[in-house]
N, C-alpha and C. Protein backbone atom coordinates (compact mmCIF):
# COMPACT_ATOMS: atom_id res chain seq x y z
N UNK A 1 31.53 28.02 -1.47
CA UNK A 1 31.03 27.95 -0.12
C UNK A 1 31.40 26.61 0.47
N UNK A 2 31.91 26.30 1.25
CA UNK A 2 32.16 25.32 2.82
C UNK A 2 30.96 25.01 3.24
N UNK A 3 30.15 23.96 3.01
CA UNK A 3 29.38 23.50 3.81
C UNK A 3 29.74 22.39 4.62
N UNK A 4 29.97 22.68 5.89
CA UNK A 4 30.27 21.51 6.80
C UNK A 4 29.36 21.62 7.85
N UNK A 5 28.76 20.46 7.77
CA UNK A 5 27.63 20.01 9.39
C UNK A 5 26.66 21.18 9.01
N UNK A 6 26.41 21.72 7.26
CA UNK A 6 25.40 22.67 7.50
C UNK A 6 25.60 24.10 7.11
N UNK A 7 26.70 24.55 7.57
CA UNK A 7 27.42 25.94 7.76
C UNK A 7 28.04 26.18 6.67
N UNK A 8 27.97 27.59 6.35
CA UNK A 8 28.82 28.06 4.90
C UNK A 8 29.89 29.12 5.24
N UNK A 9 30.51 29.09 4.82
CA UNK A 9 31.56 29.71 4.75
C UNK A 9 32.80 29.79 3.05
N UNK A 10 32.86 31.06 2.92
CA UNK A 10 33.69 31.03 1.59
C UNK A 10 35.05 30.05 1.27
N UNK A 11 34.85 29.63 0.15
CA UNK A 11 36.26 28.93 -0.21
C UNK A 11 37.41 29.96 -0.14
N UNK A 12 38.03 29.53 0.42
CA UNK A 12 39.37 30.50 0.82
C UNK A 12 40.15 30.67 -0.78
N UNK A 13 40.64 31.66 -1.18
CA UNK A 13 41.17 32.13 -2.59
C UNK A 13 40.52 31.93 -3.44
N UNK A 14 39.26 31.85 -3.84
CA UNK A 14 38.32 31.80 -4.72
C UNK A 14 38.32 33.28 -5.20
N UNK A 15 38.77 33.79 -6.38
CA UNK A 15 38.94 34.59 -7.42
C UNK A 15 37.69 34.92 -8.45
N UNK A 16 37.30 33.56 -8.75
CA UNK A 16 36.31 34.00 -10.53
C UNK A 16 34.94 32.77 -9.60
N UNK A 17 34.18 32.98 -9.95
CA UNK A 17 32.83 32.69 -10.01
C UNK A 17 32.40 31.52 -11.44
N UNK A 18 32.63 30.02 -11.20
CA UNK A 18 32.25 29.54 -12.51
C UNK A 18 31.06 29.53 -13.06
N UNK A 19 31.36 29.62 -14.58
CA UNK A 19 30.17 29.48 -15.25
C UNK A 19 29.47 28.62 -15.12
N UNK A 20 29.77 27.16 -14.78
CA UNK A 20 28.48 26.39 -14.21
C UNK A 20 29.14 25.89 -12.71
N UNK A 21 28.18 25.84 -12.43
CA UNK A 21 28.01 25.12 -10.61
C UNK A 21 29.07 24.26 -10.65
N UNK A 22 29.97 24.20 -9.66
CA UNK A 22 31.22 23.19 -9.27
C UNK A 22 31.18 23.00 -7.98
N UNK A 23 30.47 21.63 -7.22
CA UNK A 23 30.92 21.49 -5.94
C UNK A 23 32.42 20.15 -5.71
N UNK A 24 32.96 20.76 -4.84
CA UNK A 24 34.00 19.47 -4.35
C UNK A 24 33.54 19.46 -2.81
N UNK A 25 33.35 18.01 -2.91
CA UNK A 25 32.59 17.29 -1.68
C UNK A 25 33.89 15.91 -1.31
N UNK A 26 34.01 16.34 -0.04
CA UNK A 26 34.94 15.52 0.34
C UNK A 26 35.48 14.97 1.76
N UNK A 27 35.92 13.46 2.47
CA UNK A 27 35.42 12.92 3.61
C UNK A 27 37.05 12.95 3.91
N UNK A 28 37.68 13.85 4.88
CA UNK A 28 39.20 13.93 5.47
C UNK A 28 38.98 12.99 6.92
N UNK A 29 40.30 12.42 6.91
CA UNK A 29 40.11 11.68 8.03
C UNK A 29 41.24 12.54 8.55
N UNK A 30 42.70 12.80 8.20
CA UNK A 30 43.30 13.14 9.33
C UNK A 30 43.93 14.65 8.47
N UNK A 31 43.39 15.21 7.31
CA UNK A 31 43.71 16.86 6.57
C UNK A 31 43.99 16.93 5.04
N UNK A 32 44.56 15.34 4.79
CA UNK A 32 45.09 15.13 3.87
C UNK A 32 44.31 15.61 2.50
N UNK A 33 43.37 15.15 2.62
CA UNK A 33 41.93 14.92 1.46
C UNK A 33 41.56 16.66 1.60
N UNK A 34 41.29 17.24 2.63
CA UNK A 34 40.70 17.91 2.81
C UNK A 34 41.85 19.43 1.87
N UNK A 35 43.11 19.16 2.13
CA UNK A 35 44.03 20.61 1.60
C UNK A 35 43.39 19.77 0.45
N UNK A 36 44.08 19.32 -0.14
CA UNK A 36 43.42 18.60 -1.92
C UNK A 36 42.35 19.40 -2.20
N UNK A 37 40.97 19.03 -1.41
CA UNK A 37 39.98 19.47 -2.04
C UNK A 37 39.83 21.04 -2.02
N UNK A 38 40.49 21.60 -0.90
CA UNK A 38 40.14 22.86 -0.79
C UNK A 38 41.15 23.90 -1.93
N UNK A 39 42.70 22.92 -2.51
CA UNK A 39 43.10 23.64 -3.41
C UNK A 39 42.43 23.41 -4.74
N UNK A 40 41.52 22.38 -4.66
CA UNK A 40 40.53 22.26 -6.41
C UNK A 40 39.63 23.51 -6.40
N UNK A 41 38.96 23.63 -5.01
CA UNK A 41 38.10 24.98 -4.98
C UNK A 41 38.52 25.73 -5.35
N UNK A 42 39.39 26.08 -4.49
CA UNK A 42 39.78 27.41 -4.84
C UNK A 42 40.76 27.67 -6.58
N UNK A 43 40.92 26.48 -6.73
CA UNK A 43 41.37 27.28 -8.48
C UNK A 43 40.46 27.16 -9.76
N UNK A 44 39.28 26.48 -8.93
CA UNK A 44 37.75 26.14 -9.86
C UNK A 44 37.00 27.48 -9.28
N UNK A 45 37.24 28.06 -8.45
CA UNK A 45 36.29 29.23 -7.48
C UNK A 45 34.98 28.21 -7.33
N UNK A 46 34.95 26.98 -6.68
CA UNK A 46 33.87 26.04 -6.37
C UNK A 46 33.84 25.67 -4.92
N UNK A 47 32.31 25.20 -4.58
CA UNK A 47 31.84 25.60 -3.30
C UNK A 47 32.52 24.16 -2.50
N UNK A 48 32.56 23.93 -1.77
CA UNK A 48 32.83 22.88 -0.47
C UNK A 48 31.98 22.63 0.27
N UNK A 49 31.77 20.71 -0.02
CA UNK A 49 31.18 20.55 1.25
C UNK A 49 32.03 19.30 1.89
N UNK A 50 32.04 19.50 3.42
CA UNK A 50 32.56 18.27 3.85
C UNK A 50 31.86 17.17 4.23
N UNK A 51 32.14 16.13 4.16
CA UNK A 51 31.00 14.68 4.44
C UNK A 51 31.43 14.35 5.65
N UNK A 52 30.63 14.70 6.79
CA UNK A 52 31.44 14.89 8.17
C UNK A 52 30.19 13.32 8.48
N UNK A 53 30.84 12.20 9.55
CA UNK A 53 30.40 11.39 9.95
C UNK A 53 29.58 12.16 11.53
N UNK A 54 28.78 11.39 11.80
CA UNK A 54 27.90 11.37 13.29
C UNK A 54 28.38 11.33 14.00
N UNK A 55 29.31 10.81 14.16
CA UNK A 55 30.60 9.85 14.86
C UNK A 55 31.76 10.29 14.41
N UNK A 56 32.54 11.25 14.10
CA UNK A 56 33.88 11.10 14.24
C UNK A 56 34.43 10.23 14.33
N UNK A 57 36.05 9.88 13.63
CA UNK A 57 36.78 9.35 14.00
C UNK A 57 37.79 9.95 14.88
N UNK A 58 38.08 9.44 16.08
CA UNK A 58 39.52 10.19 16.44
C UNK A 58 40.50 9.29 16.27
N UNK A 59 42.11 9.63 16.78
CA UNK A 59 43.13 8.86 16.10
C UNK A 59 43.25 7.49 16.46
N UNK A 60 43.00 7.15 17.39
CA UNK A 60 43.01 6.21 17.73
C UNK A 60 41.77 5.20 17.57
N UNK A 61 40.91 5.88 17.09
CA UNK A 61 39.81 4.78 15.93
C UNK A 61 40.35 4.53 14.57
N UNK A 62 41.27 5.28 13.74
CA UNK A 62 41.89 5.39 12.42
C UNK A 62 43.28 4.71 13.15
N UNK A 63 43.41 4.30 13.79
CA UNK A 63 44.88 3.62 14.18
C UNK A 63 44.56 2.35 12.96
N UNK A 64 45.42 1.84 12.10
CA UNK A 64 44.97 0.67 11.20
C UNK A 64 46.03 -0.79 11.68
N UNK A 65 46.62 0.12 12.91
CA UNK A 65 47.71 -1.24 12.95
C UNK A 65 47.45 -1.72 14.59
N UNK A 66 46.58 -1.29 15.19
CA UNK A 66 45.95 -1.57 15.87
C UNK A 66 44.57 -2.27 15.69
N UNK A 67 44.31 -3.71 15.72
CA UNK A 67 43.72 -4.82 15.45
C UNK A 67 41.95 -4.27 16.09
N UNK A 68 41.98 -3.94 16.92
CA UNK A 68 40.52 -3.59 17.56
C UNK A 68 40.46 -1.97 17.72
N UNK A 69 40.89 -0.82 16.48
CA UNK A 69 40.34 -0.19 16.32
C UNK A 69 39.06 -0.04 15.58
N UNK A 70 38.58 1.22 15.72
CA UNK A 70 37.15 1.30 14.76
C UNK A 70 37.27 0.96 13.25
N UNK A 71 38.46 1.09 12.62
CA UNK A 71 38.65 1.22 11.77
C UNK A 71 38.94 -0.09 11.18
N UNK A 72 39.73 -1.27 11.88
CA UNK A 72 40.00 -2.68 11.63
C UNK A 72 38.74 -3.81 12.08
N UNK A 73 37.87 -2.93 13.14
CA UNK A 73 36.51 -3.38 13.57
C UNK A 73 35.63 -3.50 11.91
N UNK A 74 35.72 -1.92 11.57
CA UNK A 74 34.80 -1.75 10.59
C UNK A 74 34.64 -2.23 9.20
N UNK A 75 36.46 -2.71 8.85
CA UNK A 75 36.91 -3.50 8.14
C UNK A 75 36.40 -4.81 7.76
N UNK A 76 37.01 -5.43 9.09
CA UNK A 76 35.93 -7.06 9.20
C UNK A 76 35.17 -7.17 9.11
N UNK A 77 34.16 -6.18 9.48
CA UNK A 77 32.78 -6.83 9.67
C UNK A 77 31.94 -5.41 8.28
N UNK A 78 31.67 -5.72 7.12
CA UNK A 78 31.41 -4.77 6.39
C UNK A 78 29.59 -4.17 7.02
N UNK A 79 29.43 -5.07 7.67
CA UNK A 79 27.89 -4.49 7.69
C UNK A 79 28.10 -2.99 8.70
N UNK A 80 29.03 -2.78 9.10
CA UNK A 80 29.29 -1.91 9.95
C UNK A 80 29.81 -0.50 9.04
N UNK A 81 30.07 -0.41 8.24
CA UNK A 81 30.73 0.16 7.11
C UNK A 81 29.68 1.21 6.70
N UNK A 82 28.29 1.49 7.21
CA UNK A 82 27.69 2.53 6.79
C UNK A 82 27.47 3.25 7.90
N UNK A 83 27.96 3.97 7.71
CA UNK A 83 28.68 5.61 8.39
C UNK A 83 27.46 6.69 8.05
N UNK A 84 26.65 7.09 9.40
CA UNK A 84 25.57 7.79 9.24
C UNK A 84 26.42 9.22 9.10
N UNK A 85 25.73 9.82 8.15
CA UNK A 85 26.78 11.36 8.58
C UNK A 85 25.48 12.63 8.94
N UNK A 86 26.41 13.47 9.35
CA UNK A 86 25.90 14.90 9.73
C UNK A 86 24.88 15.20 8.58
N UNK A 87 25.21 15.48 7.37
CA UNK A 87 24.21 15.62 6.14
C UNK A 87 24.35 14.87 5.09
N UNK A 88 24.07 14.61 4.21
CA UNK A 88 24.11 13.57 3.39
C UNK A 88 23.76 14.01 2.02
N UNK A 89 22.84 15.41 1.77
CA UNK A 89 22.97 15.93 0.65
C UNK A 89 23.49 17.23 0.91
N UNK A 90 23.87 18.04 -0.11
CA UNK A 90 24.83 19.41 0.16
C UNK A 90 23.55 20.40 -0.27
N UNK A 91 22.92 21.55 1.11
CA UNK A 91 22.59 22.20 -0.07
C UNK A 91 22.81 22.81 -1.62
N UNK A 92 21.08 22.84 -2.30
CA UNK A 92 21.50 23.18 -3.62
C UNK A 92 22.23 22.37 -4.55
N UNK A 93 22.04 20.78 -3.82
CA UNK A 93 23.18 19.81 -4.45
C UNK A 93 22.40 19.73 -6.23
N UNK A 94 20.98 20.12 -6.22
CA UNK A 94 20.56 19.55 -7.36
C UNK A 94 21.32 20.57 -8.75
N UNK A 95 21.57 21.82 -8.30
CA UNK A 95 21.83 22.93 -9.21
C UNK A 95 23.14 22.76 -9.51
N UNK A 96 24.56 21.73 -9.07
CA UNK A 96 25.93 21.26 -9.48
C UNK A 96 25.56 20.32 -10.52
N UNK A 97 26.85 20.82 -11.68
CA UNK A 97 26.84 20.37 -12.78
C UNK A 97 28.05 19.63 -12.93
N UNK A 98 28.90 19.81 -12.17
CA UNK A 98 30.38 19.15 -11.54
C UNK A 98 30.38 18.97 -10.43
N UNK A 99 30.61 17.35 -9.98
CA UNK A 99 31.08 17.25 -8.67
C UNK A 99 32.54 16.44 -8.73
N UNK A 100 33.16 17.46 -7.46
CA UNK A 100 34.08 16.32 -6.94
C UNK A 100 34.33 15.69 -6.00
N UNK A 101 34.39 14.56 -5.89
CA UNK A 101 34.55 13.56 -4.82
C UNK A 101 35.61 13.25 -3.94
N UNK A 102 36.14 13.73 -3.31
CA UNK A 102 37.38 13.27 -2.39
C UNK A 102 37.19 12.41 -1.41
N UNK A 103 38.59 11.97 -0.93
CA UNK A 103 38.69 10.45 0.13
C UNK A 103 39.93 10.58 0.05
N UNK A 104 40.13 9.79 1.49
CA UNK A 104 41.46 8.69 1.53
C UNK A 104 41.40 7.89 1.56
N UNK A 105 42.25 6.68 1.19
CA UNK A 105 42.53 5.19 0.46
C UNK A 105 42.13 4.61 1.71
N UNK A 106 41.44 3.82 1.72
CA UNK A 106 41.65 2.84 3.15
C UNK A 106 41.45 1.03 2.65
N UNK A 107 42.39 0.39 2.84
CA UNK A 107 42.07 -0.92 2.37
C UNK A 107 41.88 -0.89 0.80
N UNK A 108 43.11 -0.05 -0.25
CA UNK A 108 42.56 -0.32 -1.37
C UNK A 108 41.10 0.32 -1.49
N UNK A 109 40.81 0.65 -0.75
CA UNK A 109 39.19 1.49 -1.65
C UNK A 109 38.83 2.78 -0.69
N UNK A 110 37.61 3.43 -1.01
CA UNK A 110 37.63 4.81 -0.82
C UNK A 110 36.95 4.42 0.77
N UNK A 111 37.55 5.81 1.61
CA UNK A 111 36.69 5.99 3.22
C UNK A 111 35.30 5.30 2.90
N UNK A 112 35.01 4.88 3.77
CA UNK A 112 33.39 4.63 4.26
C UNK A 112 32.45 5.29 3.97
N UNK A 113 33.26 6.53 4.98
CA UNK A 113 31.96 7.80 5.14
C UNK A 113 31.40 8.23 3.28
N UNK A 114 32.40 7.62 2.71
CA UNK A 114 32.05 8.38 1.57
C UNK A 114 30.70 7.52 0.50
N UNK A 115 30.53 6.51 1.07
CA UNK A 115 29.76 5.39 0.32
C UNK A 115 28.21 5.66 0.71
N UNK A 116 28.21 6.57 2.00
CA UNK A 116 26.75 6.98 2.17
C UNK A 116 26.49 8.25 1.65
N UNK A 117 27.39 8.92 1.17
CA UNK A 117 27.31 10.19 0.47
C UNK A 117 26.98 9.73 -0.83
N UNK A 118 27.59 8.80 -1.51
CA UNK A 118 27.22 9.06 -3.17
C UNK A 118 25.96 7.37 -3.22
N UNK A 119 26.00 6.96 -2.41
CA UNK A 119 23.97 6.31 -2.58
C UNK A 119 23.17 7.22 -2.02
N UNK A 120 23.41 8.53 -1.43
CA UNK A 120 22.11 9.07 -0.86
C UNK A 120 21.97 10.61 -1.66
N UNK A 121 22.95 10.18 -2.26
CA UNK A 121 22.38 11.39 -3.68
C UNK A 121 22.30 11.01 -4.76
N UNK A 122 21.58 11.98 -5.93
CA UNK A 122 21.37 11.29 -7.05
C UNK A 122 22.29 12.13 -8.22
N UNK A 123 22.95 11.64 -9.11
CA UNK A 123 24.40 12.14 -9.80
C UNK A 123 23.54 12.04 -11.20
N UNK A 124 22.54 11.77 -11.29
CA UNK A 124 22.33 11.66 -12.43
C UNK A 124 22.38 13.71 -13.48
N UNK A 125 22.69 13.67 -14.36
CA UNK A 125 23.18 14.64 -15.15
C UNK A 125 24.50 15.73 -14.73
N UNK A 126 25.20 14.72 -13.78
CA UNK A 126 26.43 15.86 -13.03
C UNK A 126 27.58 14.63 -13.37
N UNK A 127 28.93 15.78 -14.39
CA UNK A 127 29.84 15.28 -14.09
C UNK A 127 30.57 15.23 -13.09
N UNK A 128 31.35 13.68 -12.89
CA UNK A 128 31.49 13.52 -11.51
C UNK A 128 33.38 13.47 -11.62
N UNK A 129 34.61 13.80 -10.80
CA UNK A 129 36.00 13.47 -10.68
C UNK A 129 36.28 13.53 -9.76
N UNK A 130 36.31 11.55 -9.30
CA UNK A 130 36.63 11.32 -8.27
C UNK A 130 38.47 11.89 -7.80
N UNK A 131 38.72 11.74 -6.46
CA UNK A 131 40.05 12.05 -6.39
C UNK A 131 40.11 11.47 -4.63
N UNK A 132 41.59 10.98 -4.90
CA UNK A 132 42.19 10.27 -2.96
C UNK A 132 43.16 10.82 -2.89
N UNK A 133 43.68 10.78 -1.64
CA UNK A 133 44.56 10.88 -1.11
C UNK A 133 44.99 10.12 -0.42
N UNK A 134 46.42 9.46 -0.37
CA UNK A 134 46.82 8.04 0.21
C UNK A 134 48.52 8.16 0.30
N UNK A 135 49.06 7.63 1.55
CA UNK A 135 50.87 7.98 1.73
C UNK A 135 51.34 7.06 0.74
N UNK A 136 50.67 5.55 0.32
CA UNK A 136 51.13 4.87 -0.05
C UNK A 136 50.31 4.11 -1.44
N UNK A 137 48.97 3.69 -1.03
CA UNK A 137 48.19 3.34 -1.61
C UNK A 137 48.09 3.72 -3.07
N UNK A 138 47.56 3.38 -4.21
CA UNK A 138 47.21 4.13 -5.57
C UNK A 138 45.61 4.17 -5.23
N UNK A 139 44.93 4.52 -6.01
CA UNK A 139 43.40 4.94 -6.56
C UNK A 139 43.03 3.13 -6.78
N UNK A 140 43.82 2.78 -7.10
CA UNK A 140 42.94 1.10 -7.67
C UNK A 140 41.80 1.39 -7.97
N UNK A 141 40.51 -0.02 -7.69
CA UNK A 141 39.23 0.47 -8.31
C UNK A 141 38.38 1.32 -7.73
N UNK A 142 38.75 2.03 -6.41
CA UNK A 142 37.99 3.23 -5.57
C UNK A 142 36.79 4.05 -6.38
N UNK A 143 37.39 4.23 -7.50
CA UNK A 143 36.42 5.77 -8.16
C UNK A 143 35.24 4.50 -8.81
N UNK A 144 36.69 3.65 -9.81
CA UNK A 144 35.31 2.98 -10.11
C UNK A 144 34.33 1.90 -9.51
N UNK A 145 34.44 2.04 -8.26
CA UNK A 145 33.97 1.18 -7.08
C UNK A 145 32.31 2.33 -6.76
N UNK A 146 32.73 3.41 -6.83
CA UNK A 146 31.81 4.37 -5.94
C UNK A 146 31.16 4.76 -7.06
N UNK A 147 31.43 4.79 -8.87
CA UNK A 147 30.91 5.15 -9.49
C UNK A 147 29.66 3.74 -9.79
N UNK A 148 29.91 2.63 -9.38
CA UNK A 148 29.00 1.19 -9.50
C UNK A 148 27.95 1.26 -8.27
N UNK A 149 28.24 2.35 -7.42
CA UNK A 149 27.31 2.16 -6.18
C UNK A 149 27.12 3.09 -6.23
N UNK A 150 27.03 4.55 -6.90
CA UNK A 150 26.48 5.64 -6.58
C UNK A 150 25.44 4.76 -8.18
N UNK A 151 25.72 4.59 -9.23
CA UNK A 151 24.74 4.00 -10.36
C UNK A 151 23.91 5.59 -11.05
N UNK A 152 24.87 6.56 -11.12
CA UNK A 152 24.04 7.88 -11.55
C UNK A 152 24.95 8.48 -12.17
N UNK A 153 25.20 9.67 -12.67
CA UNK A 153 26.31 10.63 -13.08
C UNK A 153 27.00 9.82 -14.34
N UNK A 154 28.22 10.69 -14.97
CA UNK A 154 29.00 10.47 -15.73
C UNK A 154 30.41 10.78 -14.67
N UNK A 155 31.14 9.63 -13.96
CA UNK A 155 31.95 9.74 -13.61
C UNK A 155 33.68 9.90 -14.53
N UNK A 156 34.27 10.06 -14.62
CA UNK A 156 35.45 10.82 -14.99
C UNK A 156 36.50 9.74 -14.15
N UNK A 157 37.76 9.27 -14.70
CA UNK A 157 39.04 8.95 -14.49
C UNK A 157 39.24 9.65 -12.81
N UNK A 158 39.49 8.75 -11.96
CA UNK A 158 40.12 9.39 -10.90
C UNK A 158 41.54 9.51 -10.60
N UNK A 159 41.87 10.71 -9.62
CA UNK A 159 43.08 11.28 -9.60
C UNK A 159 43.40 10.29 -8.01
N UNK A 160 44.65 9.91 -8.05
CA UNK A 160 45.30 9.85 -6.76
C UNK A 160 46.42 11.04 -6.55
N UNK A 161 46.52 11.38 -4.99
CA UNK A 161 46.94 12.58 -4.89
C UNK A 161 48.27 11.99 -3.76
N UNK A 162 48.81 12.13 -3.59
CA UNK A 162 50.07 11.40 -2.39
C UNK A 162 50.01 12.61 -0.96
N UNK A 163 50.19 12.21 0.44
CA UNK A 163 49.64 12.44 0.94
C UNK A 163 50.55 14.01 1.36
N UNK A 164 51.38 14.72 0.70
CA UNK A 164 52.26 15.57 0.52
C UNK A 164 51.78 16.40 -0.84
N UNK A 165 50.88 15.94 -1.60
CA UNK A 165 50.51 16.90 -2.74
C UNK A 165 50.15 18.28 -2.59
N UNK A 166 51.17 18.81 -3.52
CA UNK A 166 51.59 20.32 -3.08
C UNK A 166 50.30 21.07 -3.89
N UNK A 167 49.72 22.23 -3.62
CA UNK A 167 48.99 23.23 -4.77
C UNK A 167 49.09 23.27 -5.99
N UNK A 168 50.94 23.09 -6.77
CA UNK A 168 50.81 23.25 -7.98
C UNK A 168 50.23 21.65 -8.66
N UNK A 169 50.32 20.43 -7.55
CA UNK A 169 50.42 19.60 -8.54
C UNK A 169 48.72 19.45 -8.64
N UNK A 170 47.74 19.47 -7.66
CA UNK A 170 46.77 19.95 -7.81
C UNK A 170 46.31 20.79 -8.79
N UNK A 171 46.48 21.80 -8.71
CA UNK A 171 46.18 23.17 -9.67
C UNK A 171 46.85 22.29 -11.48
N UNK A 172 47.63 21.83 -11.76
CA UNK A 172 48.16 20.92 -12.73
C UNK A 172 47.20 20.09 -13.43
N UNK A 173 46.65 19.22 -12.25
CA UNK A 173 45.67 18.09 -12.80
C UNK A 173 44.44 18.72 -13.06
N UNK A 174 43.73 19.89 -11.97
CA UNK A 174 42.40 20.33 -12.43
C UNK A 174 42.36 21.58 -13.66
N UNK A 175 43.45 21.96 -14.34
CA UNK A 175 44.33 22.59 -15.83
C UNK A 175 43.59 21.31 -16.43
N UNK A 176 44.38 20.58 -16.36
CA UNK A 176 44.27 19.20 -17.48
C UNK A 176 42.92 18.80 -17.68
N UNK A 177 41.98 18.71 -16.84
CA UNK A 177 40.52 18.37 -16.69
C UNK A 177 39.80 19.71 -18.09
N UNK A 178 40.42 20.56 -18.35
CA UNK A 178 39.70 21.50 -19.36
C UNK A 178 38.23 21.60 -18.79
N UNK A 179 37.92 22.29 -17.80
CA UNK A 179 36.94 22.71 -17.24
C UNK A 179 36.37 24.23 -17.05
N UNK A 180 35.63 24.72 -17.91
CA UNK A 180 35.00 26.05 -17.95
C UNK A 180 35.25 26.59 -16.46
N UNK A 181 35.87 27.55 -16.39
CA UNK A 181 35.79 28.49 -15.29
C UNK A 181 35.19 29.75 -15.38
């Protein structure tokens, strides 16, 4: 299930029904993050939620080479950096036994929006695999940045994904994870 701003809707090609609860929860700024997460769903048959901000970004707030966007604003000044969102826990978040975390790279570390998502839930007894998406960037300490400030769960090695990552190479890495379906 797709929960965005609330609303459900089926993971698109979801086939088998896992044996334990799998959500992938994840903050797209411009699609990138978002195909990623939606091809983990669908080859986990696991639900979706998106971590949609209050505030939107539009493109020209994510402009990064533009000095007085929202995004180079939000940069400088970190107190600005907590990003109220639409929901903040996923229904039924307590009954996932796997989560995954998606983002894109911004500044070496994970979106914003995503730092009020994993302090305002509690991870404790859910494995967690983080994963980004970035044109250029690697993963650096992102996962283990969000796994020191979420302070709950058993987080897992994160994946960087390039911002062209096709289905199979996706479908590849969540194979490798050896995860009950």
């Amino acid at each position: 299930m797709e929960a965005s701003a609330g609303a459900d809707e089926s993971a698109a090609g979801s086939e088998t029904t896992p044996t334990t609860p799998i959500l992938v929860a994840y903050y797209s700024a411009t699609g990138n993050t978002k195909k990623v997460a939606r091809d983990i769903a669908s080859d986990l048959g696991a639900d979706l939620f998106e971590i949609t901000p209050v505030k939107p970004y539009t493109a020209e707030e994510l402009d990064w080479t533009d000095g007085s966007s929202r995004v180079n604003v939000e940069h400088d000044d970190p107190s600005q950096q907590d990003v109220e969102l639409v929901q903040e826990t996923p229904d039924g978040f307590d009954a996932y036994t796997t989560v995954f975390v998606g983002y894109p790279i911004w500044w070496g570390g994970a979106a914003w929006p995503v730092d009020r998502f994993v302090t305002g839930n509690d991870f404790a007894g859910k494995t967690v695999y983080p994963f980004c998406t970035s044109g250029s960037s690697g993963i650096g300490s992102s996962a283990t940045d969000l796994a020191e400030l979420c302070g709950t769960g058993e987080w897992q090695e994160g994946r960087r994904f390039p911002s062209t990552a096709s289905a199979d190479e996706v479908e590849e890495w969540v194979d490798a994870l050896g995860i009950e379906r």
